[in-house]
N, C-alpha and C. Protein backbone atom coordinates (compact mmCIF):
# COMPACT_ATOMS: atom_id res chain seq x y z
N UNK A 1 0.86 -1.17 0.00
CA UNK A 1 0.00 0.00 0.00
C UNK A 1 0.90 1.23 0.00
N UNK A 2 0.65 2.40 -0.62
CA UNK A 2 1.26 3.55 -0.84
C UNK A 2 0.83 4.51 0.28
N UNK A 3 1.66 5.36 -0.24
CA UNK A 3 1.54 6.52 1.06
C UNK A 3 0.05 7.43 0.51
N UNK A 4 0.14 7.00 -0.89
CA UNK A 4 -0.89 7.84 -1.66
C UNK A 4 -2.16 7.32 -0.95
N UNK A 5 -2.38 6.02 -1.01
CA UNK A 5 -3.70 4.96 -0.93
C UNK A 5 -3.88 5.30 0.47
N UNK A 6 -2.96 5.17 1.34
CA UNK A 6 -3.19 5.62 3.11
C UNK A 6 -3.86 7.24 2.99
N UNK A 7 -3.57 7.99 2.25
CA UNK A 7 -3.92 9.19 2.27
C UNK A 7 -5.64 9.25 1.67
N UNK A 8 -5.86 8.88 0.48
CA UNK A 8 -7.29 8.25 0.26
C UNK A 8 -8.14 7.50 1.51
N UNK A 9 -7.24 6.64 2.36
CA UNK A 9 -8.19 6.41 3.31
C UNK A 9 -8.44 7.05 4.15
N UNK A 10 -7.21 7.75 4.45
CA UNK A 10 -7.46 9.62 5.42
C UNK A 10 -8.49 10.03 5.56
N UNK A 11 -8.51 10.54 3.94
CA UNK A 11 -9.45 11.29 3.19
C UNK A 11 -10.67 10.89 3.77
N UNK A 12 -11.16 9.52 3.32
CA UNK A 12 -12.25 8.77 3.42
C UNK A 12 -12.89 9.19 5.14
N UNK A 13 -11.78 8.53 5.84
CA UNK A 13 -12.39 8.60 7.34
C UNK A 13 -12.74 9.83 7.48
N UNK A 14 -11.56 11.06 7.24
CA UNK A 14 -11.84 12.63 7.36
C UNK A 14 -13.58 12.84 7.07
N UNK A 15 -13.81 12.71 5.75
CA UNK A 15 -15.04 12.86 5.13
C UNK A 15 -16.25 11.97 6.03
N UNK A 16 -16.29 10.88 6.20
CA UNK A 16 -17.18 9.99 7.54
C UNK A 16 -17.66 10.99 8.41
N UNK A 17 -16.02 11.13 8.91
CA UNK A 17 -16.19 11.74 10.72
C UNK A 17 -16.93 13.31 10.03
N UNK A 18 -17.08 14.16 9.46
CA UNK A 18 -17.47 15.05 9.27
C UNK A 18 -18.54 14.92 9.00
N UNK A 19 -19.25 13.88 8.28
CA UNK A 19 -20.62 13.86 8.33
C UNK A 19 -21.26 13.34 9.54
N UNK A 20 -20.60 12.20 10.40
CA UNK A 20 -21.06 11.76 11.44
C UNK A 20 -21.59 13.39 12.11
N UNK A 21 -20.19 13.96 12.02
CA UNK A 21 -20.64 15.27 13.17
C UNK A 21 -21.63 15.90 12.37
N UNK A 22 -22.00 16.21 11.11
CA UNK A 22 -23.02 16.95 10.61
C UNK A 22 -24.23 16.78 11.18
N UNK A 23 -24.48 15.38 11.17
CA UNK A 23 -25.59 14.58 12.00
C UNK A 23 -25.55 14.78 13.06
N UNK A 24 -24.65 15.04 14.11
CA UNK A 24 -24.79 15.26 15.10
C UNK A 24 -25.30 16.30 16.02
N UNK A 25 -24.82 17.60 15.16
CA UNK A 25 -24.88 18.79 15.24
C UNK A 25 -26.81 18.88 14.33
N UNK A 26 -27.20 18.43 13.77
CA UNK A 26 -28.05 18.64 13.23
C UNK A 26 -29.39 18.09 14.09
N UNK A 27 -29.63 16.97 14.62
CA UNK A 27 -30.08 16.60 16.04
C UNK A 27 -29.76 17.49 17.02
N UNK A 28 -28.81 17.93 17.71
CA UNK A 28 -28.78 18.51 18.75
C UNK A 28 -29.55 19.89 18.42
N UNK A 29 -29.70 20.88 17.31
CA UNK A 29 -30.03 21.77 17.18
C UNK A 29 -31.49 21.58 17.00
N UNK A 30 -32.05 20.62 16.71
CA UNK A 30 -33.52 20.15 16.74
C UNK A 30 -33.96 20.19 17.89
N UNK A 31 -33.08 19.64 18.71
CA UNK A 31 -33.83 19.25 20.56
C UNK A 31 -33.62 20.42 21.00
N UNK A 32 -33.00 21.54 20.73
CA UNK A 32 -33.02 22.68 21.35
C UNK A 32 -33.86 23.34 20.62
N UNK A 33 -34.67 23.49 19.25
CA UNK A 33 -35.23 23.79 18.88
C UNK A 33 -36.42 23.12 19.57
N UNK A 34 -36.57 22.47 19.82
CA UNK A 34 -37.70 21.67 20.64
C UNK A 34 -38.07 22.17 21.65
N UNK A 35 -36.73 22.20 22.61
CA UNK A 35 -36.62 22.76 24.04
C UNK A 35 -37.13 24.48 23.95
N UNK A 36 -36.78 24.73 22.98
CA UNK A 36 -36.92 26.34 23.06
C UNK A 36 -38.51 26.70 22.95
N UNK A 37 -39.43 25.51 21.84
CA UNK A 37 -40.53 25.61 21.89
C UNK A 37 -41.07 25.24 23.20
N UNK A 38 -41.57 24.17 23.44
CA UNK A 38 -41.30 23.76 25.28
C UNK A 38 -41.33 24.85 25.98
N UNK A 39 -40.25 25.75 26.48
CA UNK A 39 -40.10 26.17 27.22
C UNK A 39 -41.11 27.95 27.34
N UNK A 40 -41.19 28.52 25.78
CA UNK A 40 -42.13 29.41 25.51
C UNK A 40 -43.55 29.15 25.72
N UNK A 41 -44.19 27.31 25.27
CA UNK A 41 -45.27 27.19 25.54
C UNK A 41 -45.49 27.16 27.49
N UNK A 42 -44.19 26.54 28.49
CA UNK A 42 -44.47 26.60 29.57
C UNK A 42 -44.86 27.90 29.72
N UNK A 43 -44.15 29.01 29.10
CA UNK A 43 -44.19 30.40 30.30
C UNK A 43 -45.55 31.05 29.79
N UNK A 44 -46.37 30.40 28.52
CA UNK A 44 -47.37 30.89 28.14
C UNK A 44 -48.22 30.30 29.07
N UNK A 45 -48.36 29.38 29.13
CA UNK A 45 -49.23 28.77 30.28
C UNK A 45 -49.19 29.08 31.76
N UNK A 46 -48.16 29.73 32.23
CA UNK A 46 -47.96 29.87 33.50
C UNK A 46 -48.40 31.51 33.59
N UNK A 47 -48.19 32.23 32.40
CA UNK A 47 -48.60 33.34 32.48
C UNK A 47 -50.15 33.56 32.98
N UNK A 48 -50.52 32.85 32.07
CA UNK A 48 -51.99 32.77 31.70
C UNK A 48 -52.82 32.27 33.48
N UNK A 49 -52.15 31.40 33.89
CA UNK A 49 -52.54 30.92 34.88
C UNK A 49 -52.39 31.86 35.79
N UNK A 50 -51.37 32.80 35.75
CA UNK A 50 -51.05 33.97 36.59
C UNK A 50 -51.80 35.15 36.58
N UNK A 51 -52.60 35.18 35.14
CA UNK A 51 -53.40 36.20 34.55
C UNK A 51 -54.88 35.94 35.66
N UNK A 52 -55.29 34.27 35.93
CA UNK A 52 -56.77 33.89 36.00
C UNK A 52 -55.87 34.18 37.92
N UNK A 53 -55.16 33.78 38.26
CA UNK A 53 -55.35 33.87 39.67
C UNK A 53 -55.68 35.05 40.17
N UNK A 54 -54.76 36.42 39.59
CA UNK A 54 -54.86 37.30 39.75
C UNK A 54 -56.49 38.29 39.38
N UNK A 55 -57.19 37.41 38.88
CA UNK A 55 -58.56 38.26 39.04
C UNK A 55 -59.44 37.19 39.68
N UNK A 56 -58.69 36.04 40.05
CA UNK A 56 -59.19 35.26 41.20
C UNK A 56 -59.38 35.96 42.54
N UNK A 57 -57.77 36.15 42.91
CA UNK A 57 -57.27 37.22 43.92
C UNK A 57 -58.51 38.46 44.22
N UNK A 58 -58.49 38.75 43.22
CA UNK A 58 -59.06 40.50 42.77
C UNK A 58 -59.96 39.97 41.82
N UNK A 59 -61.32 39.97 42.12
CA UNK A 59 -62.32 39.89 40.92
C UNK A 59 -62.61 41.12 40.17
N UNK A 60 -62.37 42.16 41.06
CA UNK A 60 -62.56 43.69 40.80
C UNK A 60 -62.15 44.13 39.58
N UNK A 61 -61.20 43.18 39.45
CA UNK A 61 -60.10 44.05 38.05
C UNK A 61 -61.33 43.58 36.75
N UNK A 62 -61.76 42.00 36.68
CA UNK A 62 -62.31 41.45 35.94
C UNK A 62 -63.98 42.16 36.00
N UNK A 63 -64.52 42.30 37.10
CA UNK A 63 -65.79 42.77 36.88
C UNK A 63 -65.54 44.53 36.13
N UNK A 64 -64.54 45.21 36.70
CA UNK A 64 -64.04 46.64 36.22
C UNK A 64 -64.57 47.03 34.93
N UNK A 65 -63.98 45.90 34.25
CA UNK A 65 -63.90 46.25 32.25
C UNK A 65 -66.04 46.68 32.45
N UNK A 66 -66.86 45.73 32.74
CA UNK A 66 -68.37 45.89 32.75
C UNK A 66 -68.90 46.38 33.40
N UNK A 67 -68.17 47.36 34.36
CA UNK A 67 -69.02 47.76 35.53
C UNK A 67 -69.82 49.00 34.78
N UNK A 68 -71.19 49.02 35.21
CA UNK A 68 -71.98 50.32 34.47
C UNK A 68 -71.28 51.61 35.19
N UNK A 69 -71.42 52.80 34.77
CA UNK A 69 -71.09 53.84 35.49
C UNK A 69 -69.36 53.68 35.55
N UNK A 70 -68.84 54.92 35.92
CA UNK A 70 -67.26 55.33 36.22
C UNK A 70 -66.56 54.56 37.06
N UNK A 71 -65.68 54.25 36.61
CA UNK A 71 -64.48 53.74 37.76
C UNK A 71 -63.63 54.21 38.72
N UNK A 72 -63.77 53.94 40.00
CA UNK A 72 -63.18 54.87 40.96
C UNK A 72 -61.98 55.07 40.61
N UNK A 73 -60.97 55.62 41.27
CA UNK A 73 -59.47 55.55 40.93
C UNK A 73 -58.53 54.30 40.85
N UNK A 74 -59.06 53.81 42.20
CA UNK A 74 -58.26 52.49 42.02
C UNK A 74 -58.67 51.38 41.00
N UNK A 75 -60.06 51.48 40.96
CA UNK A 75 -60.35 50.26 40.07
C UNK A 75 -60.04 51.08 38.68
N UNK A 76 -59.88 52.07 38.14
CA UNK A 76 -59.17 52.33 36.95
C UNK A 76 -57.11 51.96 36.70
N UNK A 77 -56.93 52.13 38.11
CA UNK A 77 -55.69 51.83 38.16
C UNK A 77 -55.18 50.42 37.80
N UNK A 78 -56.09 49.67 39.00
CA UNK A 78 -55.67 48.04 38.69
C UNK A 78 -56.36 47.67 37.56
N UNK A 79 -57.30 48.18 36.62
CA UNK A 79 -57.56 47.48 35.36
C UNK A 79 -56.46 47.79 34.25
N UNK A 80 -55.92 49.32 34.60
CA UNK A 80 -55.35 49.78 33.72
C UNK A 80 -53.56 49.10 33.22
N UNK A 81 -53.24 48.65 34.47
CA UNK A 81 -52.20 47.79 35.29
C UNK A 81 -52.16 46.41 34.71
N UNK A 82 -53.44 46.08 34.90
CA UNK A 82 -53.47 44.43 34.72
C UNK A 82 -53.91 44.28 33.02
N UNK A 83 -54.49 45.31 32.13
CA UNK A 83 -54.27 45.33 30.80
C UNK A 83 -53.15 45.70 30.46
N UNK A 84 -52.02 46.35 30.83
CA UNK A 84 -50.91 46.84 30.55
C UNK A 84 -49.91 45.19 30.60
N UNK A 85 -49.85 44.49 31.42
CA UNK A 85 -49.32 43.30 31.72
C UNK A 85 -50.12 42.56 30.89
N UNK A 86 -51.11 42.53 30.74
CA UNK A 86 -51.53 41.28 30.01
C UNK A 86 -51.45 41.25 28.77
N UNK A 87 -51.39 42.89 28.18
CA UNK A 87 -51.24 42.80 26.51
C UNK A 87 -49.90 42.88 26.45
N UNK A 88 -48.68 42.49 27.45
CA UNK A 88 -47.32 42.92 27.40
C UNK A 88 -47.22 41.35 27.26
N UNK A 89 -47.54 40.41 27.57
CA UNK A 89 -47.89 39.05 27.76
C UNK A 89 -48.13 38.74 26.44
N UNK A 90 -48.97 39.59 25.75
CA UNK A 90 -50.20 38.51 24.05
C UNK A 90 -48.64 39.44 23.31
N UNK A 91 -48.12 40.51 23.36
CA UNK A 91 -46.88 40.85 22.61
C UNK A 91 -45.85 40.44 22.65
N UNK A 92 -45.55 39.76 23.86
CA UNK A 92 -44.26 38.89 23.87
C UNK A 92 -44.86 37.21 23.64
N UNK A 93 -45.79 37.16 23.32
CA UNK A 93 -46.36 35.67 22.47
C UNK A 93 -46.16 36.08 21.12
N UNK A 94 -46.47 37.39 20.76
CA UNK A 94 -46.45 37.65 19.16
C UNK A 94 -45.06 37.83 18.63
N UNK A 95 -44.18 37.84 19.40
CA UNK A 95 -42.80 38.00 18.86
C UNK A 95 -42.54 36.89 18.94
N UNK A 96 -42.73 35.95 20.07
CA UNK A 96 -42.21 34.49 19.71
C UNK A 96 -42.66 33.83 18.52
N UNK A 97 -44.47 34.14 17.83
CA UNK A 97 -44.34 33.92 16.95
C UNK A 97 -44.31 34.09 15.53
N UNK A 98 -43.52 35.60 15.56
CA UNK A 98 -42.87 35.51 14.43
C UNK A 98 -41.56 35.45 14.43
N UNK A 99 -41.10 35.21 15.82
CA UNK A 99 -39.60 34.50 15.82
C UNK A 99 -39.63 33.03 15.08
N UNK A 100 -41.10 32.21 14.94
CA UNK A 100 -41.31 30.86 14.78
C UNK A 100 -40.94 29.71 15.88
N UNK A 101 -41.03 30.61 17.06
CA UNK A 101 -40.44 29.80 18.11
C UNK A 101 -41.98 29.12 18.53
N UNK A 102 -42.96 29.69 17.95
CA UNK A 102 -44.35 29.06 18.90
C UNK A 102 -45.45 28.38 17.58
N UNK A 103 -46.07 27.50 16.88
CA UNK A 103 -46.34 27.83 15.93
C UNK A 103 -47.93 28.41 15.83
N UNK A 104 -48.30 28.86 14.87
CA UNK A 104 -49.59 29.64 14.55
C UNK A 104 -50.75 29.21 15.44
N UNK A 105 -51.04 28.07 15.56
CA UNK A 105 -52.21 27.52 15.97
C UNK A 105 -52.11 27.85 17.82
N UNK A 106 -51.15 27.47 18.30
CA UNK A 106 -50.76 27.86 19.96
C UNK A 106 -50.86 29.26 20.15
N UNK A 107 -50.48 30.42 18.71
CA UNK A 107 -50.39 31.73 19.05
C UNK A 107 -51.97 32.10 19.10
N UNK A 108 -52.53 31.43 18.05
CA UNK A 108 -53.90 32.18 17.84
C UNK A 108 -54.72 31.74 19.32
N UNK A 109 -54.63 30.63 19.41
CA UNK A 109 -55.19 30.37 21.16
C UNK A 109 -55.09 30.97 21.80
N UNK A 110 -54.00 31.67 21.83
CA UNK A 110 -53.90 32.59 22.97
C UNK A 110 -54.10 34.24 22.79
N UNK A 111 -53.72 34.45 21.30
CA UNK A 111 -53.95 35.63 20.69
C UNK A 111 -55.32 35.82 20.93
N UNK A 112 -56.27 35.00 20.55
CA UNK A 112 -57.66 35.26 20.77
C UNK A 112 -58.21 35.91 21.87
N UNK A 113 -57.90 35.42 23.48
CA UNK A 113 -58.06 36.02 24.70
C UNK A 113 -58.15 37.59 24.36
N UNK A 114 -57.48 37.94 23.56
CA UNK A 114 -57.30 39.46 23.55
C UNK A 114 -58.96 40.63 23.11
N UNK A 115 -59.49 39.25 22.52
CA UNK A 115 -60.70 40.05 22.22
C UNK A 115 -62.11 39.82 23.15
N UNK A 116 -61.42 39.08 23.85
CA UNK A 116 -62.62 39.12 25.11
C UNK A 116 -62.07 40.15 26.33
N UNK A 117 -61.30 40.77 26.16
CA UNK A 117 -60.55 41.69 27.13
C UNK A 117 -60.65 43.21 26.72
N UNK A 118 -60.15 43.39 25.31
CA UNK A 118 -60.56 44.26 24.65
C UNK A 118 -61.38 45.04 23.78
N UNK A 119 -62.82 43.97 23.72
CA UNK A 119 -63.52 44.11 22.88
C UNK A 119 -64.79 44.90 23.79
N UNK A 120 -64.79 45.18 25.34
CA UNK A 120 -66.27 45.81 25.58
C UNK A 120 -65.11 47.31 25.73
N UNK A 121 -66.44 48.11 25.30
CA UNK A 121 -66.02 49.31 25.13
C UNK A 121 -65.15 50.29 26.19
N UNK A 122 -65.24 49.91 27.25
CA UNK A 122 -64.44 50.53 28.41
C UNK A 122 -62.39 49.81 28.28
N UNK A 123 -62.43 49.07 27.77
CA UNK A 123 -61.21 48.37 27.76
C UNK A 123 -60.90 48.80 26.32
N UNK A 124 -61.96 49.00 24.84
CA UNK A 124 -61.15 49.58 23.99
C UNK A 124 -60.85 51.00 23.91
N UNK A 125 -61.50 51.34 25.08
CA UNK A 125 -61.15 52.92 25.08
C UNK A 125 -59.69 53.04 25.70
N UNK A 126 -59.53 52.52 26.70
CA UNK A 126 -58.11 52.22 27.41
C UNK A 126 -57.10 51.92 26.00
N UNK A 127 -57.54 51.05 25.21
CA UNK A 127 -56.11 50.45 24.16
C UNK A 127 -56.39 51.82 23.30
N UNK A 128 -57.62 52.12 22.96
CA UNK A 128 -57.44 53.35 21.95
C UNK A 128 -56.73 54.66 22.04
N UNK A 129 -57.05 54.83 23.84
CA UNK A 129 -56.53 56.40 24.28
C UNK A 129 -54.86 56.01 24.79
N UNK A 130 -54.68 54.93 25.46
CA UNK A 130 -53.33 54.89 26.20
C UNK A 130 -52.69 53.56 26.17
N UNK A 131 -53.16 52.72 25.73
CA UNK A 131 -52.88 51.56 25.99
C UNK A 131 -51.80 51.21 24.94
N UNK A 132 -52.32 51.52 23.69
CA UNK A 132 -51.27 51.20 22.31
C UNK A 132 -50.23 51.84 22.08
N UNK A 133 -49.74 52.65 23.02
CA UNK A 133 -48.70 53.34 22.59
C UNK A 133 -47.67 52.91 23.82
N UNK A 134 -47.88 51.97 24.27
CA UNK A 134 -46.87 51.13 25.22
C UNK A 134 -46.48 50.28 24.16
N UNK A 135 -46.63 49.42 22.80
CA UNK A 135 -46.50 48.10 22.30
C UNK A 135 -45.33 48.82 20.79
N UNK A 136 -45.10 47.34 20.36
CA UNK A 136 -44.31 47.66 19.05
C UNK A 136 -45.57 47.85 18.13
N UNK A 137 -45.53 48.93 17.47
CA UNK A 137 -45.88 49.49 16.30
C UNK A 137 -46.98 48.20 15.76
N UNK A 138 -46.18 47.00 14.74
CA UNK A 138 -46.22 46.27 13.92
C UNK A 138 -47.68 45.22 14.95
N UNK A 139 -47.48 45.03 16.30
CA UNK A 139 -48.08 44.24 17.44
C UNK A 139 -49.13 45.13 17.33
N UNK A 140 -49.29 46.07 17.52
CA UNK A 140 -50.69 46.90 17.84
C UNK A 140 -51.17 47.13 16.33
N UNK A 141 -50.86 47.08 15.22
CA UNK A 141 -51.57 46.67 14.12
C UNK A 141 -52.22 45.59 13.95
N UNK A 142 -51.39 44.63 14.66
CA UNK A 142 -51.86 43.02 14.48
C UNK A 142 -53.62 43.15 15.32
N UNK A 143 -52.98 43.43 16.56
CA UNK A 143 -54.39 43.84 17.37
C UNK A 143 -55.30 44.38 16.78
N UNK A 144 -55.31 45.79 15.92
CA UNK A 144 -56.29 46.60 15.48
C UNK A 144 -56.78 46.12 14.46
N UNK A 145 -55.74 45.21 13.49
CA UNK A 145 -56.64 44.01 12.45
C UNK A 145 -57.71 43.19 13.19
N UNK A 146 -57.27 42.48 14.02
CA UNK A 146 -57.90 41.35 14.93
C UNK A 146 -59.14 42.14 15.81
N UNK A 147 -59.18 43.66 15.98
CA UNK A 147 -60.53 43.88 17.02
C UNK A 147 -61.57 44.39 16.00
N UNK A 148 -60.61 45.03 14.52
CA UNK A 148 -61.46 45.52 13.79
C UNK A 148 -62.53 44.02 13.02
N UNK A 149 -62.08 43.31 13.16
CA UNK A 149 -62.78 42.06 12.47
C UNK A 149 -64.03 40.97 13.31
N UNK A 150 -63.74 41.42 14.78
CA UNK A 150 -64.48 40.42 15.68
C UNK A 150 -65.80 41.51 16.10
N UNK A 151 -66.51 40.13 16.54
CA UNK A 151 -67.89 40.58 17.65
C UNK A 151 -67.51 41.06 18.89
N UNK A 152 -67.96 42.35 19.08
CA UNK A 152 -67.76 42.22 20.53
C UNK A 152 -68.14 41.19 21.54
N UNK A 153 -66.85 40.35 22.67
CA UNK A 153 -67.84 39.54 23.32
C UNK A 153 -68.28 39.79 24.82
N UNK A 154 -68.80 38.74 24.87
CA UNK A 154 -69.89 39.05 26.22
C UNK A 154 -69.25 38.29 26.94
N UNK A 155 -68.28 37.94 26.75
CA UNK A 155 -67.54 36.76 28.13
C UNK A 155 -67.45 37.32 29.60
N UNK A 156 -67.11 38.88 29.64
CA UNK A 156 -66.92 39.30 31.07
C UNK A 156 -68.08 39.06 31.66
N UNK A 157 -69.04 40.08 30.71
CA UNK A 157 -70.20 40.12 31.54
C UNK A 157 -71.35 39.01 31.69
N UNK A 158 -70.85 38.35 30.75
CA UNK A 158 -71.75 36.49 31.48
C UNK A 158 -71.25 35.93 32.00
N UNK A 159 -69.75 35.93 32.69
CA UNK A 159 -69.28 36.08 33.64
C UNK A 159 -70.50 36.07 35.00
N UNK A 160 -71.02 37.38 35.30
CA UNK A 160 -72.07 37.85 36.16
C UNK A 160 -72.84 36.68 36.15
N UNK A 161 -73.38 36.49 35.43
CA UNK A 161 -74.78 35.97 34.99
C UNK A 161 -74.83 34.74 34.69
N UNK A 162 -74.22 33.42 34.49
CA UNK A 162 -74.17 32.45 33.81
C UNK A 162 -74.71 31.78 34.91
N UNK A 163 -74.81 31.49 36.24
CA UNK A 163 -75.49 30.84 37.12
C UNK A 163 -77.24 31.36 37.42
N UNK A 164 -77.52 32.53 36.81
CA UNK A 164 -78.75 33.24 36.45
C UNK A 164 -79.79 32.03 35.86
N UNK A 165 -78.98 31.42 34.38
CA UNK A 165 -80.24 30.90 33.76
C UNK A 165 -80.87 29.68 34.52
């Protein structure tokens, strides 16, 4: 055997081991691609869960958006507070997914919430007068597509009432 032919088999193994690692590297970036999804859907869920305790805690904030008549100070405060966090919440879901870290169907699930929050008129007055000019530009378009297209709903305020019928 030549020094040439040993060098061809060099070659050979060289070329192997480089694809072995291609493969390798190409899996590992999947499971972290995995992990990364994973870990966005946990904090969406924990948010969310953080969202319902907190008007567990405080029903006030949740009855607020329907209450007939003016809102005292505080209950304008803590609604104003707890919409400020919660659409800071549906905007850092909307960047994850157009990072593609979350995919469409998980965003819209959760994107949706936004129009039972923002859709009775005391809460779109909040996003109309002060609320939208906390968010990225491109995010509060997304919103103003999405409220200009829906029914207003009645979720808060049958809320009240659903043990009524």
């Amino acid at each position: 055997m030549s020094i040439q032919d040993l060098g061809s088999i060099g070659e050979l193994i060289a070329a192997v081991a480089v694809l072995i690692t291609l493969v390798y590297l190409s899996v590992q970036v999947r499971q972290g691609n995995l992990l990364a999804k994973s870990q966005a859907r946990q904090r969406m869920v924990e948010h969310a869960q953080s969202e319902l305790f907190a008007q567990i805690n405080d029903p006030s904030i949740t009855y607020a958006v329907v209450k007939d008549g003016p809102l005292t100070e505080e209950e304008q405060a803590k609604l104003s507070l707890f919409l400020t966090a919660f659409m800071r919440q549906r905007e850092w879901e909307w960047f994850q997914y157009q990072d593609g870290v979350i995919d469409r169907e998980v965003y819209q699930a959760y994107h949706e919430v936004i129009g039972i929050f923002l859709s009775p008129q005391r809460t779109r007055k909040w996003w109309n007068s002060i609320g939208r000019f906390a968010f990225n530009q491109s995010f509060v378009e997304d919103v103003d597509t999405m409220l200009a297209e829906i029914q207003p709903s009645s979720y808060l305020s049958d809320m009240r009432t659903w043990d009524d019928a």
